[in-house]
Protein backbone atom coordinates (compact mmCIF):
# COMPACT_ATOMS: atom_id res chain seq x y z
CA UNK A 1 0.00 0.00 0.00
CA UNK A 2 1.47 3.57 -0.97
CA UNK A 3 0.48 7.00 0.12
CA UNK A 4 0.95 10.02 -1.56
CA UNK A 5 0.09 13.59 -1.11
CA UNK A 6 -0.77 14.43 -4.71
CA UNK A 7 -3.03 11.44 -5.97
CA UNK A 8 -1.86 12.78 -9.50
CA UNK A 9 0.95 10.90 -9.06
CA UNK A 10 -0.84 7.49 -8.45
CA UNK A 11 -2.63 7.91 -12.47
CA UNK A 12 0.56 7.12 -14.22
CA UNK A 13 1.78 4.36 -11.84
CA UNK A 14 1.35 1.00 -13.33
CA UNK A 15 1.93 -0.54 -10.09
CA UNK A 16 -1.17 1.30 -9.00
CA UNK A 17 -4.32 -0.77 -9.61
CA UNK A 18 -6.54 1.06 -7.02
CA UNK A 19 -7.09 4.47 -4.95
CA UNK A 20 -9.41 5.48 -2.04
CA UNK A 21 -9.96 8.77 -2.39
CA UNK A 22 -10.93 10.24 0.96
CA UNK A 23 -11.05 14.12 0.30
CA UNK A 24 -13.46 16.43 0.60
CA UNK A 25 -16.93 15.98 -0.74
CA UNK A 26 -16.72 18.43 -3.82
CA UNK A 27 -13.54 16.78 -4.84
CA UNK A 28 -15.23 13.24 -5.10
CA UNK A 29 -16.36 12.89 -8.56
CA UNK A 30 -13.29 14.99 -9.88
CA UNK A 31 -10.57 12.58 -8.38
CA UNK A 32 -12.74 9.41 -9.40
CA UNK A 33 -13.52 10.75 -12.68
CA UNK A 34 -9.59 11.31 -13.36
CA UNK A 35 -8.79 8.08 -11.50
CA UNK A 36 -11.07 5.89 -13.59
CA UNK A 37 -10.35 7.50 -16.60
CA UNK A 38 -6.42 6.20 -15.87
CA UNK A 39 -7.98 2.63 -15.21
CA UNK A 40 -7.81 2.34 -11.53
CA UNK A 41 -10.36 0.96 -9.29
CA UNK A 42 -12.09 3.15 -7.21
CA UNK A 43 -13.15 3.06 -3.58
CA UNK A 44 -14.72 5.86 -2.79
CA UNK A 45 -15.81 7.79 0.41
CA UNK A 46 -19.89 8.97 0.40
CA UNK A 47 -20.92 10.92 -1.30
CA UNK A 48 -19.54 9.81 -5.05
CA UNK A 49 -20.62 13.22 -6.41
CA UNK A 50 -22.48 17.06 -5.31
CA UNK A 51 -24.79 16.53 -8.17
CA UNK A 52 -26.92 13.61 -9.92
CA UNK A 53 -24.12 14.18 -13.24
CA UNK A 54 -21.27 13.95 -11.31
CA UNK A 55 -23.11 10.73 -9.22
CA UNK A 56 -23.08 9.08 -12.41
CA UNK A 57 -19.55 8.44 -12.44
CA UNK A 58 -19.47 5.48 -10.97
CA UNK A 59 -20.85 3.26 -14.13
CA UNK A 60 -16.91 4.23 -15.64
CA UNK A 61 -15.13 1.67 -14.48
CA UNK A 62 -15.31 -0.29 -11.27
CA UNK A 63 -15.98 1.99 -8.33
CA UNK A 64 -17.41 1.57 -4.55
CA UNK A 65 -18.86 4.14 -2.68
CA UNK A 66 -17.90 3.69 1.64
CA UNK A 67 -20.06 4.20 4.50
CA UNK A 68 -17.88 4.05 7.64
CA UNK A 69 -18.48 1.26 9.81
CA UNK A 70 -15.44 1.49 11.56
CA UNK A 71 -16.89 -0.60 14.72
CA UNK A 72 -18.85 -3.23 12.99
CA UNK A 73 -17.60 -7.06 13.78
CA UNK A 74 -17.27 -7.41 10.24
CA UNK A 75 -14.74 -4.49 10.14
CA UNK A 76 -12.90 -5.80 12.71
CA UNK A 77 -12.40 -9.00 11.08
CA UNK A 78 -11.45 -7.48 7.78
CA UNK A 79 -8.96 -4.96 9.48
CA UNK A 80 -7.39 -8.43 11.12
CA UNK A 81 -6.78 -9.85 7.88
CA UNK A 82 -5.67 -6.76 5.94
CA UNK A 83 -2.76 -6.81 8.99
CA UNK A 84 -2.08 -10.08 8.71
């Protein structure tokens, strides 16, 4: 897993296969629009887009939209495996 402070960089790395973009909510659709149009998969924090156009992003490529559930058994159990 790589972090990086411009996710700019993270288009043109073919190592790359996937971002979450976690930014503010007017910045959503941009970032996945950009990202998916590179050929990443997208997981993406809620809500995808500010309008129903932007919304529509999602049917690009393969994308997710998150609703934190930080304290749900079954996110404890996948944050076990990630760290194992």
């Amino acid at each position: 897993m790589k972090s990086v402070a411009d996710f700019r960089r993270a288009l043109d790395d073919k190592s790359i296969d996937a971002l979450v973009i976690a930014a503010p909510d007017h910045w959503h659709a941009p970032a996945a629009i950009l990202a998916m149009s590179a050929g990443k998969h997208v997981y993406l924090e809620k809500p995808c887009g500010t309008t129903r156009a932007k919304a529509s992003c999602s049917s690009m490529r393969s994308a997710s939209t998150a609703v934190s559930c930080r304290w749900e058994p079954s996110s404890a159990r996948l944050r076990a495996l990630s760290r194992s």
